[in-house]
C-alpha atoms as a PDB file:
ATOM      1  CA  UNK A   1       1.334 -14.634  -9.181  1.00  0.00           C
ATOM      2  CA  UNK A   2       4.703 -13.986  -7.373  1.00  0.00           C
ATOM      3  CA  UNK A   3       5.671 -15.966  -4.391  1.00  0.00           C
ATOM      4  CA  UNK A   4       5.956 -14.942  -0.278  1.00  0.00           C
ATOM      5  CA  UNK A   5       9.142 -13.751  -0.156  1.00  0.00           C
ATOM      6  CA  UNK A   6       8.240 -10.776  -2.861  1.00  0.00           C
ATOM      7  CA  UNK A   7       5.234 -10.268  -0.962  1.00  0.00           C
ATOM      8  CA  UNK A   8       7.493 -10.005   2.125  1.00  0.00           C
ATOM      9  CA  UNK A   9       9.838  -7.505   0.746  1.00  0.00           C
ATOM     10  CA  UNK A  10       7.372  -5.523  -0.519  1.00  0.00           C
ATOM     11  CA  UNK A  11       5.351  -5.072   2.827  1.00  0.00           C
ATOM     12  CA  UNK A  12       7.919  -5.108   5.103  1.00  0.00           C
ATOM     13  CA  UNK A  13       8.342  -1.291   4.627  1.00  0.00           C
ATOM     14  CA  UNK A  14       4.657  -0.645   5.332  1.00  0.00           C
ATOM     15  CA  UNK A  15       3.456   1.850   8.250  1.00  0.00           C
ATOM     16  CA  UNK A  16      -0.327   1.152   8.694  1.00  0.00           C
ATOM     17  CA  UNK A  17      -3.153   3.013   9.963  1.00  0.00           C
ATOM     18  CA  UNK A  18      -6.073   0.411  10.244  1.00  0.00           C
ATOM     19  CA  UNK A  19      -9.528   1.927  11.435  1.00  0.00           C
ATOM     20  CA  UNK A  20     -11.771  -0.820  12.885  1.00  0.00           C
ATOM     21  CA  UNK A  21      -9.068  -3.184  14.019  1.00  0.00           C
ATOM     22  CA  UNK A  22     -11.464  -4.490  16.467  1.00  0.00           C
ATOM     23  CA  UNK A  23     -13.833  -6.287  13.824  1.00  0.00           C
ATOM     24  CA  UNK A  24     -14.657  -8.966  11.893  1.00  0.00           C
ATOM     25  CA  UNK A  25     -12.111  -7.998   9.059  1.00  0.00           C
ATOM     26  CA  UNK A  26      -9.646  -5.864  11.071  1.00  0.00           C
ATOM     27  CA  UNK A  27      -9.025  -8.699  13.424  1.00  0.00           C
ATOM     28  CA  UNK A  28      -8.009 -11.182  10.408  1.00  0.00           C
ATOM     29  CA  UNK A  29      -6.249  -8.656   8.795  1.00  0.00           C
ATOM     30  CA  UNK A  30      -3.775  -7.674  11.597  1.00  0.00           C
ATOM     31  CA  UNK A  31      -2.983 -11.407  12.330  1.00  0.00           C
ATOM     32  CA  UNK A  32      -1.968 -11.759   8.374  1.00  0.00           C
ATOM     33  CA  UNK A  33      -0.484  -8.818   8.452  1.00  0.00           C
ATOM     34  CA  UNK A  34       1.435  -8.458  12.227  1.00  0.00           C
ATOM     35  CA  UNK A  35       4.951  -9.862  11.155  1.00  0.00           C
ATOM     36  CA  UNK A  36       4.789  -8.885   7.337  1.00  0.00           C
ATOM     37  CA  UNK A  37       4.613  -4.818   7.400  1.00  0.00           C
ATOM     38  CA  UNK A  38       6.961  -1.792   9.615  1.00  0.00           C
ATOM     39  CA  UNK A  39       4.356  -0.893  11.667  1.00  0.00           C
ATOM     40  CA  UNK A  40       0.737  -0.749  12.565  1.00  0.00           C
ATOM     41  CA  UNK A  41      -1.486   1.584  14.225  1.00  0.00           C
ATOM     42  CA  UNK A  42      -5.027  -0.035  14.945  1.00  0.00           C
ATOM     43  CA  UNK A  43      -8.169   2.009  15.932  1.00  0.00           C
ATOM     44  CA  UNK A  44     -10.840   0.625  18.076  1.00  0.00           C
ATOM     45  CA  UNK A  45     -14.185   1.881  19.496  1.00  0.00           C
ATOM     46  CA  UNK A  46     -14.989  -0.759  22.520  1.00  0.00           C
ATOM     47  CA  UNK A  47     -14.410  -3.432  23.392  1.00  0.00           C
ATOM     48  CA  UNK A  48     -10.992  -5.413  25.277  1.00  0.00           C
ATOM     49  CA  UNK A  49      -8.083  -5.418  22.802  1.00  0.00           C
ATOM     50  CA  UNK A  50      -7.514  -9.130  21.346  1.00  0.00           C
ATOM     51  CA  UNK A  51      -4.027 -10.863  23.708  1.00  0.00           C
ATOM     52  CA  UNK A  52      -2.622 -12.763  20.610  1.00  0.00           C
ATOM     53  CA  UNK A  53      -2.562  -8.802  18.319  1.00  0.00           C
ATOM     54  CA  UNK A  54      -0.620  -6.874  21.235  1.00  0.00           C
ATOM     55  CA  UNK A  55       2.991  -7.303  20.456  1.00  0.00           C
ATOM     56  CA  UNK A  56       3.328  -5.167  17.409  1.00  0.00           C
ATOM     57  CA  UNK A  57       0.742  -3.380  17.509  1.00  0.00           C
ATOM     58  CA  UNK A  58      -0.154   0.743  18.753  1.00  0.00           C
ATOM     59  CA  UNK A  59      -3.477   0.236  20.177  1.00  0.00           C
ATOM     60  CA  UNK A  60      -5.583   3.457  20.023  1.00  0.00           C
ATOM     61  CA  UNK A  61      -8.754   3.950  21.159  1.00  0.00           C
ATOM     62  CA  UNK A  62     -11.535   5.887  19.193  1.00  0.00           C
ATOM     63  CA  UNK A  63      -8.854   8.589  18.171  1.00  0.00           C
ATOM     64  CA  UNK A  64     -10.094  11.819  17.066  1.00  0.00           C
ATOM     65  CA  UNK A  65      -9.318  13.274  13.998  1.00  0.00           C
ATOM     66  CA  UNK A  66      -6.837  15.275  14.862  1.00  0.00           C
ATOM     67  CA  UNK A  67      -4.956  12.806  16.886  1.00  0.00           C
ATOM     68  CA  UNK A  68      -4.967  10.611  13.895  1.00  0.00           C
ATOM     69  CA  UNK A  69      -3.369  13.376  11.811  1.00  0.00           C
ATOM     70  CA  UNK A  70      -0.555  13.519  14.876  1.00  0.00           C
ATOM     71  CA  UNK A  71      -0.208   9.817  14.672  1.00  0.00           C
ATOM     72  CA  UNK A  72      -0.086   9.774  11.108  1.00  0.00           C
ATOM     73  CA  UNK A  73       2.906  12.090  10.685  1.00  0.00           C
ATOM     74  CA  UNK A  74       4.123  10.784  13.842  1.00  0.00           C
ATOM     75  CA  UNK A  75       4.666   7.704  12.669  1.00  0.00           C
ATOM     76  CA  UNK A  76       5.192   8.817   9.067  1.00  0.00           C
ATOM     77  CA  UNK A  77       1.851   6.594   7.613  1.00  0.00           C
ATOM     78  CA  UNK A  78       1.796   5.544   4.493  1.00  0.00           C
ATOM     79  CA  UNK A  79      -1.302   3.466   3.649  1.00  0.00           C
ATOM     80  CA  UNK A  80      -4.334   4.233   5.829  1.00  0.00           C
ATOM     81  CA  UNK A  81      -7.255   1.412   5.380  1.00  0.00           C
ATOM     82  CA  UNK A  82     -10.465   2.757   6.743  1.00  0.00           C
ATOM     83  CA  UNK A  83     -12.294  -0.466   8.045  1.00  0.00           C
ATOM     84  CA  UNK A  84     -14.423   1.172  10.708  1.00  0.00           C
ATOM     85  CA  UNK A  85     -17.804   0.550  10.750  1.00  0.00           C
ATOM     86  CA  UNK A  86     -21.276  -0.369  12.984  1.00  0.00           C
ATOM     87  CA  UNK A  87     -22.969  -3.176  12.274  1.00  0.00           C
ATOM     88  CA  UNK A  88     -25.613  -2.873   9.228  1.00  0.00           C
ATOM     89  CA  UNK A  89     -28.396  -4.449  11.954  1.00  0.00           C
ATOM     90  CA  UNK A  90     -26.931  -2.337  14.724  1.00  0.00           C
ATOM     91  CA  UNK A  91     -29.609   0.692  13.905  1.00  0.00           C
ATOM     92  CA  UNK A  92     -27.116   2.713  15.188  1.00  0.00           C
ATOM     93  CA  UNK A  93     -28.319   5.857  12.138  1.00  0.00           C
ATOM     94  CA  UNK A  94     -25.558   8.581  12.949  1.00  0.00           C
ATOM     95  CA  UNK A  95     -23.216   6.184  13.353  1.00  0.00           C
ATOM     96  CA  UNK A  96     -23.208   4.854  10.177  1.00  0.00           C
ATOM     97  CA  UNK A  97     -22.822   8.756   8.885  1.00  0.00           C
ATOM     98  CA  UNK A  98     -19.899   9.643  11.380  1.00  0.00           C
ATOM     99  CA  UNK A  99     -18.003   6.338  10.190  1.00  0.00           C
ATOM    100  CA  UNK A 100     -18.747   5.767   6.883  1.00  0.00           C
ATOM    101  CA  UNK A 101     -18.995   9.541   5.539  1.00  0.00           C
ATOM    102  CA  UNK A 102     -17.614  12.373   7.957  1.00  0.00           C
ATOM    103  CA  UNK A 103     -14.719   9.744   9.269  1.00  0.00           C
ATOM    104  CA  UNK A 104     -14.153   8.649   5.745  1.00  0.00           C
ATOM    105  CA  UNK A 105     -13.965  12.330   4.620  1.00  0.00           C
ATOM    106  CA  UNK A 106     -11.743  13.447   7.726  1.00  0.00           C
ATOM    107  CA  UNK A 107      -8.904  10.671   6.694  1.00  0.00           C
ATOM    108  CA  UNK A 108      -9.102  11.417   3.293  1.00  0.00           C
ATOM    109  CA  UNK A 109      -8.116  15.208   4.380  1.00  0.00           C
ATOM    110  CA  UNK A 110      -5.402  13.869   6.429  1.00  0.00           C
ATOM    111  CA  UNK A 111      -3.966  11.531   4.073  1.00  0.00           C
ATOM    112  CA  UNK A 112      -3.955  14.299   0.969  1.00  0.00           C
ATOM    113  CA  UNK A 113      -2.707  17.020   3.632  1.00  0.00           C
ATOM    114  CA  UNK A 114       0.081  14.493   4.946  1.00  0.00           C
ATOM    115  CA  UNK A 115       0.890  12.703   1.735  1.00  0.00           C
ATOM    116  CA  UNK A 116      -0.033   9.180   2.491  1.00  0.00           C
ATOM    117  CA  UNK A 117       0.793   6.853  -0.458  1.00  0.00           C
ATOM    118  CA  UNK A 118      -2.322   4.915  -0.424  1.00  0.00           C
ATOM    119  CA  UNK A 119      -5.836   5.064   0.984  1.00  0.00           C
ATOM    120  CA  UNK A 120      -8.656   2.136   0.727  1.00  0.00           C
ATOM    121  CA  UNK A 121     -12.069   2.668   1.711  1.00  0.00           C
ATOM    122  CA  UNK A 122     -13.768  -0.767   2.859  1.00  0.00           C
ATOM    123  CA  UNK A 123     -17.014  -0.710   1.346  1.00  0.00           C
ATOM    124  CA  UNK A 124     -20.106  -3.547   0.836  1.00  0.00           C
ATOM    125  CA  UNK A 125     -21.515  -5.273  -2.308  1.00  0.00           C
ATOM    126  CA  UNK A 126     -25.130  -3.851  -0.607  1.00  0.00           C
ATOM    127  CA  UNK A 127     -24.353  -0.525  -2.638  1.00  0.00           C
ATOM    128  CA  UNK A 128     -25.071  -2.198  -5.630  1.00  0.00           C
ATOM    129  CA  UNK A 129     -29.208  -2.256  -6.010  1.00  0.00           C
ATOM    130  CA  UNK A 130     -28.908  -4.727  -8.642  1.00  0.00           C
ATOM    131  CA  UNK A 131     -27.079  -7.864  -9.432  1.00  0.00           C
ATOM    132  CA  UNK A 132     -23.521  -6.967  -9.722  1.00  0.00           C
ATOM    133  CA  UNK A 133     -22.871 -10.365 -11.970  1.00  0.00           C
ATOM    134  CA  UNK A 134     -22.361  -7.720 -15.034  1.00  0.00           C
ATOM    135  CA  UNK A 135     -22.170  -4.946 -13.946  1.00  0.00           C
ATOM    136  CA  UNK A 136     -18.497  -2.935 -14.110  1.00  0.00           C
ATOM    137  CA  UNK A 137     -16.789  -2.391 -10.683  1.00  0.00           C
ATOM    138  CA  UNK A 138     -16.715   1.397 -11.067  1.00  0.00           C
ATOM    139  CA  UNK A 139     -20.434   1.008 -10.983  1.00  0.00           C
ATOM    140  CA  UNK A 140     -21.325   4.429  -9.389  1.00  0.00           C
ATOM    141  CA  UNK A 141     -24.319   3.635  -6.775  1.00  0.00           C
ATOM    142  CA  UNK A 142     -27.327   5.437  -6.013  1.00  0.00           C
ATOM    143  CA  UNK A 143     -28.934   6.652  -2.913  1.00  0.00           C
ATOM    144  CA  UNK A 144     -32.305   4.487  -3.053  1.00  0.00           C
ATOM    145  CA  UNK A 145     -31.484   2.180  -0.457  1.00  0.00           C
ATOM    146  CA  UNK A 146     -34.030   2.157   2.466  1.00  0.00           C
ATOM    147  CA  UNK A 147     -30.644   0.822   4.296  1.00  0.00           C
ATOM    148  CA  UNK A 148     -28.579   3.646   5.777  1.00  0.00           C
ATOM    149  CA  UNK A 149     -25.629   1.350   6.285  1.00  0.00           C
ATOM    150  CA  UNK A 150     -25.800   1.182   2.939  1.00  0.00           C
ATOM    151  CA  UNK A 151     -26.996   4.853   2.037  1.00  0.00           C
ATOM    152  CA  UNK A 152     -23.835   6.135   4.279  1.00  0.00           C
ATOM    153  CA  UNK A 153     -20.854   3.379   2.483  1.00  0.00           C
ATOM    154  CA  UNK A 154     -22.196   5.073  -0.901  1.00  0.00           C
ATOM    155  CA  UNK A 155     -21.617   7.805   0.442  1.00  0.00           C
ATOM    156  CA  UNK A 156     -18.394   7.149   1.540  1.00  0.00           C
ATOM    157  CA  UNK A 157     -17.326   5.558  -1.870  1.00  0.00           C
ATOM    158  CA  UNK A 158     -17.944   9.162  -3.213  1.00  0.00           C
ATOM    159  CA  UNK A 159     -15.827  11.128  -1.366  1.00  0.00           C
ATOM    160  CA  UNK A 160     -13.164   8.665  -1.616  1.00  0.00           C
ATOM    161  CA  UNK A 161     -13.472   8.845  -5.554  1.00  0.00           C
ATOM    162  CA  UNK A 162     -13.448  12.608  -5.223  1.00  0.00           C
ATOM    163  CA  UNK A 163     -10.260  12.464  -3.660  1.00  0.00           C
ATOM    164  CA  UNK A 164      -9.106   9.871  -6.260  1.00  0.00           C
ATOM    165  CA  UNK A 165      -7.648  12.888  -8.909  1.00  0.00           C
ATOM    166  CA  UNK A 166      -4.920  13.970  -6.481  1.00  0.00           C
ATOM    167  CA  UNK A 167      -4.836  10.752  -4.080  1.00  0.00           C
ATOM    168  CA  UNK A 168      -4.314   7.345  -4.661  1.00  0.00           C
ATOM    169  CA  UNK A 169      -7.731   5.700  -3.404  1.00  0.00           C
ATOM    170  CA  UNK A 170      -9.339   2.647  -3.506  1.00  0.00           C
ATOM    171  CA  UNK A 171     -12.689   0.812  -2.870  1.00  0.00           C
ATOM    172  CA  UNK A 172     -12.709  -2.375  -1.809  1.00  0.00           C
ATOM    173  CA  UNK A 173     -16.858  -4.087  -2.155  1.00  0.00           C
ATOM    174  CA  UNK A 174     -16.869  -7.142  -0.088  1.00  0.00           C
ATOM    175  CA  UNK A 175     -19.432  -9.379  -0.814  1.00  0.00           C
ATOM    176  CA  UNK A 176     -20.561 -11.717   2.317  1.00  0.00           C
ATOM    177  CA  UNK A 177     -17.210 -12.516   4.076  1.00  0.00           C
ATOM    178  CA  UNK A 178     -16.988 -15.111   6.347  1.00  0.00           C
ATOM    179  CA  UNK A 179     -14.607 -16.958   8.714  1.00  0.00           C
ATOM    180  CA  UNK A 180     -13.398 -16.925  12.060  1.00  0.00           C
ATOM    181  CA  UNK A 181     -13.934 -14.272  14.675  1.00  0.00           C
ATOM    182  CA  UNK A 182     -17.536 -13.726  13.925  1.00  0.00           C
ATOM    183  CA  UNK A 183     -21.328 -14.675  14.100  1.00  0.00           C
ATOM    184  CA  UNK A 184     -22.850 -11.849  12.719  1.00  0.00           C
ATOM    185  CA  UNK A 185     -22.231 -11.655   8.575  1.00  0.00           C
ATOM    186  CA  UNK A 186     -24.720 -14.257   6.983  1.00  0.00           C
ATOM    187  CA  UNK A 187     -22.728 -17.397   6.505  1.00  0.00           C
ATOM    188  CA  UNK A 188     -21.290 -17.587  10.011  1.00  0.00           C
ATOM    189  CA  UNK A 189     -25.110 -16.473  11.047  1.00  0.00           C
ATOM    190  CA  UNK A 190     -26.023 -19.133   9.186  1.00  0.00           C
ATOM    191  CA  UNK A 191     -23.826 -21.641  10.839  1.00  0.00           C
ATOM    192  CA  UNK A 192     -24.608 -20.806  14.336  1.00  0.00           C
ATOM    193  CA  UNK A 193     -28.257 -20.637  13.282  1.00  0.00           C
ATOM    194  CA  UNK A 194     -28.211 -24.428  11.647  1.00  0.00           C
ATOM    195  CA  UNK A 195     -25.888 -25.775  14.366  1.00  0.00           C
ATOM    196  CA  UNK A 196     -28.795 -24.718  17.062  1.00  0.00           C
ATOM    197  CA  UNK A 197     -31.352 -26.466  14.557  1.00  0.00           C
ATOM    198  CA  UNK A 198     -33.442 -23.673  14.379  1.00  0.00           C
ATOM    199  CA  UNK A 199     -35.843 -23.182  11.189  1.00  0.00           C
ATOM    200  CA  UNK A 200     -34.267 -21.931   7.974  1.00  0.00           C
ATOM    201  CA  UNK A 201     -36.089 -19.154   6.067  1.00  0.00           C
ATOM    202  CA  UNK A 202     -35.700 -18.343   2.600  1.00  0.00           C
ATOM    203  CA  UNK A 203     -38.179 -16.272  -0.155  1.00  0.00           C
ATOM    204  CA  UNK A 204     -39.173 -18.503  -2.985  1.00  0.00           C
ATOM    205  CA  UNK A 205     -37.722 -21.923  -4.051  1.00  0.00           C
ATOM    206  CA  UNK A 206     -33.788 -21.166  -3.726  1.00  0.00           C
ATOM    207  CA  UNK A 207     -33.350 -17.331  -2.915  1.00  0.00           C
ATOM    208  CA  UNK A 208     -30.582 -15.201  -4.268  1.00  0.00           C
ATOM    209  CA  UNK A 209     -27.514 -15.962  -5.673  1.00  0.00           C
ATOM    210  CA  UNK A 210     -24.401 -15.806  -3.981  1.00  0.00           C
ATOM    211  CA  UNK A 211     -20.274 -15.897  -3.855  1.00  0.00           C
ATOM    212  CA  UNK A 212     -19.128 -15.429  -0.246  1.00  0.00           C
ATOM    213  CA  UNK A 213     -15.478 -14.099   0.482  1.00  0.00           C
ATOM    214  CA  UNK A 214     -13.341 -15.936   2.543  1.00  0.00           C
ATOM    215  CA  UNK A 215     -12.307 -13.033   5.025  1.00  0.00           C
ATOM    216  CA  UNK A 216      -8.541 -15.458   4.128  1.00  0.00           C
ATOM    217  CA  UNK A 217      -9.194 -14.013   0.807  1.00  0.00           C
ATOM    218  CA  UNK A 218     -10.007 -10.787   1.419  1.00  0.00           C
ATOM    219  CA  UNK A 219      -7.007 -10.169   3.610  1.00  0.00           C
ATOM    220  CA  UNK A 220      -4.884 -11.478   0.658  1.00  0.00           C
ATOM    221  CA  UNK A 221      -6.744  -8.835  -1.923  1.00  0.00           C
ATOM    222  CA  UNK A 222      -5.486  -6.043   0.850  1.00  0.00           C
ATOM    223  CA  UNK A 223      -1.723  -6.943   0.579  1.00  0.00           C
ATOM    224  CA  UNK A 224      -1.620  -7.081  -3.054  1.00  0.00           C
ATOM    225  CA  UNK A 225      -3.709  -3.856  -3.568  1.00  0.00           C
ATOM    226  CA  UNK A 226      -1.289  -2.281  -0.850  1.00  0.00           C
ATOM    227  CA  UNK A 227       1.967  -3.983  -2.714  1.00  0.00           C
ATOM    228  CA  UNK A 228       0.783  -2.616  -5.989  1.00  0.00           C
ATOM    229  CA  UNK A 229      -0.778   0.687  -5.126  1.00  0.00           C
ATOM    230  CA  UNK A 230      -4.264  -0.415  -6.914  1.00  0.00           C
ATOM    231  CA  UNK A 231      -6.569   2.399  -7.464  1.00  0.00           C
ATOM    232  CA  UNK A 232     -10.321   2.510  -8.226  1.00  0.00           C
ATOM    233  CA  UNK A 233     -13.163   0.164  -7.341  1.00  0.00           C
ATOM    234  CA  UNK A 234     -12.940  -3.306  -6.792  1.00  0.00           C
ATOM    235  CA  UNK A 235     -15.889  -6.199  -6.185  1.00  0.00           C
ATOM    236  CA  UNK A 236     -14.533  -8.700  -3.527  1.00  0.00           C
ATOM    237  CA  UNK A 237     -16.115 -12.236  -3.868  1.00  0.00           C
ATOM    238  CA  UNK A 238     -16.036 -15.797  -3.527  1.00  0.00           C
ATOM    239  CA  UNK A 239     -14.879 -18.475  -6.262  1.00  0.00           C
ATOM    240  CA  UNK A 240     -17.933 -20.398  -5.502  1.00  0.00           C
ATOM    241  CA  UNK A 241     -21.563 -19.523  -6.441  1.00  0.00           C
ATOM    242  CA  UNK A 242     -24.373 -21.135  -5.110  1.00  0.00           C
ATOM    243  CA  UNK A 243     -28.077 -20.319  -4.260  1.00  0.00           C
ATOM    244  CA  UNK A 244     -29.459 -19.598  -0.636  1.00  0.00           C
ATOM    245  CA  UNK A 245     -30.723 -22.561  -0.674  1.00  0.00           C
ATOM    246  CA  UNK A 246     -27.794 -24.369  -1.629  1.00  0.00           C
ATOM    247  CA  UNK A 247     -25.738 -22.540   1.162  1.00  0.00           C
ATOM    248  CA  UNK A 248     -27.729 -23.674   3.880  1.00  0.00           C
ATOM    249  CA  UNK A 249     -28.121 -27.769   2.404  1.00  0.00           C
ATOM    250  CA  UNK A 250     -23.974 -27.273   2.396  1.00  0.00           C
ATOM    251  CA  UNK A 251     -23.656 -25.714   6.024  1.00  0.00           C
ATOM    252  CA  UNK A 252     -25.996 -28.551   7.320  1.00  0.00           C
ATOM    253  CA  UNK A 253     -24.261 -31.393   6.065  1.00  0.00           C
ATOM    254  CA  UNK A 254     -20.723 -30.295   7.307  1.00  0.00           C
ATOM    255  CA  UNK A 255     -22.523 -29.751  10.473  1.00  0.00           C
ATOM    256  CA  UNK A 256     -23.981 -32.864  10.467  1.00  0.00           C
ATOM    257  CA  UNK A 257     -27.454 -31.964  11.957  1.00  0.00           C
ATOM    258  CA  UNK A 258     -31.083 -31.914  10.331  1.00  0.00           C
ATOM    259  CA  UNK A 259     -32.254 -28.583   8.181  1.00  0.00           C
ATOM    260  CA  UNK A 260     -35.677 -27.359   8.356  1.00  0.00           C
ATOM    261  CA  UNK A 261     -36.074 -24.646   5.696  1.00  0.00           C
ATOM    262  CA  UNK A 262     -39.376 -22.530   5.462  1.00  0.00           C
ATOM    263  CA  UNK A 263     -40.333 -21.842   1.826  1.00  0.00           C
ATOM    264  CA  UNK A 264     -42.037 -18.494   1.703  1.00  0.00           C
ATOM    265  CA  UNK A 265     -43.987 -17.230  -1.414  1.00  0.00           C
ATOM    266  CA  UNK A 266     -42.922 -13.659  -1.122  1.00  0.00           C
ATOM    267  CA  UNK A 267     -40.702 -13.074  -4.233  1.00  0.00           C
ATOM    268  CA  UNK A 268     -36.709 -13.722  -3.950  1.00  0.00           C
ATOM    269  CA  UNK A 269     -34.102 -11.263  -2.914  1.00  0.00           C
ATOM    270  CA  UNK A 270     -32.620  -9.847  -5.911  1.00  0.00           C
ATOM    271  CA  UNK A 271     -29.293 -11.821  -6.348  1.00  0.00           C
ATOM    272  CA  UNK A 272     -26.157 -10.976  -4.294  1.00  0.00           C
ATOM    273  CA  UNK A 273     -22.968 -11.737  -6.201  1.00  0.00           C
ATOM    274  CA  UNK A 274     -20.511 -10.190  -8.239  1.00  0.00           C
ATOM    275  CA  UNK A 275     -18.073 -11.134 -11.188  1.00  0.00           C
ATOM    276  CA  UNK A 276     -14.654 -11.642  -9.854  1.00  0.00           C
ATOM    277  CA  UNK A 277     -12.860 -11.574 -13.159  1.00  0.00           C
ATOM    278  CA  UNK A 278     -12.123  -7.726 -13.222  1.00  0.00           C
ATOM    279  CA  UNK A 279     -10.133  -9.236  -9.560  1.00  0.00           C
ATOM    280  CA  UNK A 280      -8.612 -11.454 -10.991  1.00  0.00           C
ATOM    281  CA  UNK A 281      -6.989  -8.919 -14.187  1.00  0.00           C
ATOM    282  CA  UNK A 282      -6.297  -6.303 -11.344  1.00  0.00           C
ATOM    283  CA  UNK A 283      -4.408  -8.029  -9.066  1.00  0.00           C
ATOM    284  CA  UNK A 284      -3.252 -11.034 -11.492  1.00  0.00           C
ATOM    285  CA  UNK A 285      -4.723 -13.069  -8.657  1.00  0.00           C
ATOM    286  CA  UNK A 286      -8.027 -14.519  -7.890  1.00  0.00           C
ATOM    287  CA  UNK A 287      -9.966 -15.767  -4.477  1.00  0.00           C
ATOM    288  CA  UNK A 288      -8.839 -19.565  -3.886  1.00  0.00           C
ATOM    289  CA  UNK A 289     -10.783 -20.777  -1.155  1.00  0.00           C
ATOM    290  CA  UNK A 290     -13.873 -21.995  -1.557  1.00  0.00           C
ATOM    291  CA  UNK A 291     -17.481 -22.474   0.167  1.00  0.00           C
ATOM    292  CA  UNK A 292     -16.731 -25.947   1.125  1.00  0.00           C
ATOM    293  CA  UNK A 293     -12.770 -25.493   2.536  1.00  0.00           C
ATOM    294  CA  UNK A 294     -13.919 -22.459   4.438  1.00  0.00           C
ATOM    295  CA  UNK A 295     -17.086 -23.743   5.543  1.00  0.00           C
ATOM    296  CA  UNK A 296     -14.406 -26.229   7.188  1.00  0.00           C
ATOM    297  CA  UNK A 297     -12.371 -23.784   8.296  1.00  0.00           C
ATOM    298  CA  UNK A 298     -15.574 -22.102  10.220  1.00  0.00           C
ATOM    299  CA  UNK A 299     -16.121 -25.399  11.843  1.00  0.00           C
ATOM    300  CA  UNK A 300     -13.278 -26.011  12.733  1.00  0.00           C
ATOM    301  CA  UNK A 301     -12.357 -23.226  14.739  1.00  0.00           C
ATOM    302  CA  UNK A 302     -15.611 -23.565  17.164  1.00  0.00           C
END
């Protein structure tokens, strides 16, 4: 794995279109990326624009698609990274089809029409109905989810591989990120949950199993599929794998506070982690942090 500075020279000439720049991984990913690239334009639906990301950064407010074609060859784009998206709990139904499938289709249009070099479609390890410890990362989901969060970022994953024969595309599946700027994905939930000493649930002895992301890590996986121009599918998760149950004895003694965990008999969630080591070939790097440094990290910045 090459050094900063080649990462710096190869980014520096970057002119970004980031949709969602107002989340969980769109916040992380502008302060990593800020000072590295050309220029950024960052797309947000609500919400009051964060004071330390203003500097550098075109602010634009849920854009329609046509102004993002005028900003795109405006600004002369050339990697567009499609991050928008509700919440998965936010029951919010059309949204999740106007973000994750019309959106998704409407900057694939503009990126073919206006030659963008590079287009990555954020997408979740939930498209995967089974464990996706074996399975290849060009695993091709289905449409059985009762989820339609997850029923619309399928969806979304096929129209960006139907672009993929004259575009370059890729799919990023993140699997549980975590870190600062959020309480809602399930090991921050977790934290704030255990730190308020409220009961624990899990089904069966030690529920699923599990590799959370470091959202650190995942923002490093962006730059080097951006630096390299990485095409396909790619499963995004941790170095560390640990049950449910394990996750929550961890959180609770870096927090320092008494667990109570409810056993219940129902059967186990199917497990929820992926094989890294196709990551690790593609981008001759592999996630670094793990469960217990960014656990730290979490607290840390409370």
């Amino acid at each position: 794995m090459r050094g900063s500075r080649w990462m710096h020279t190869k980014l520096i000439n970057k002119r970004l279109l980031i949709t969602g720049a107002g989340g969980f991984i769109g916040k992380n990913l502008l302060e990593s990326l800020e000072n590295k690239v050309e220029s950024i334009i960052a797309t947000y639906k609500k919400g009051p624009i964060p004071q330390n990301l203003k500097s550098r950064i075109r602010w634009v407010k849920n854009p329609s698609a046509e102004m993002m074609y005028d900003l795109v060859q405006e600004i002369k784009i050339n990697v567009i990274l499609h991050l928008a998206s509700p919440r998965a709990n936010s029951g919010e139904k059309d949204e999740f089809y106007m973000t994750n499938c019309t959106m998704t289709e409407n900057l694939l249009k503009i990126s073919q029409s206006a030659k963008v070099d590079h287009f990555i479609f954020c997408s979740t390890g939930s498209v995967c109905n089974e464990s996706c410890m074996e399975l290849p990362d060009g695993f091709c989901p289905d449409l059985s989810s009762k989820s339609d969060y997850t029923n619309s970022k399928a969806i979304g994953e096929m129209y960006t591989r139907r672009y993929g024969a004259t575009l370059n595309t890729l799919i990023f599946r993140i699997f549980h990120p975590y870190g600062k700027h959020e309480d809602y994905f399930l090991v921050n939930k977790l934290v704030k949950l255990i730190r308020n000493e409220e009961l624990i649930t899990i089904h069966g002895k030690y529920g699923p199993l599990l590799n959370p992301v470091s959202v650190k890590d995942v923002c490093k996986a962006f730059e080097l599929s951006m630096i390299q121009r990485k095409t396909g599918v790619i499963n995004v998760g941790g170095p560390s794998y640990l049950t449910l149950y394990e996750l929550v004895k961890k959180i609770a003694h870096c927090l320092d506070v008494k667990l109570e965990i409810e056993h219940l008999k129902e059967k186990p969630d199917k497990n929820h982690a992926c094989s890294i080591k196709y990551l690790a070939k593609y981008l001759n790097w592999s996630p670094q942090i793990t469960i217990d440094q960014g656990l730290f990290d979490i607290y840390k910045n409370k």
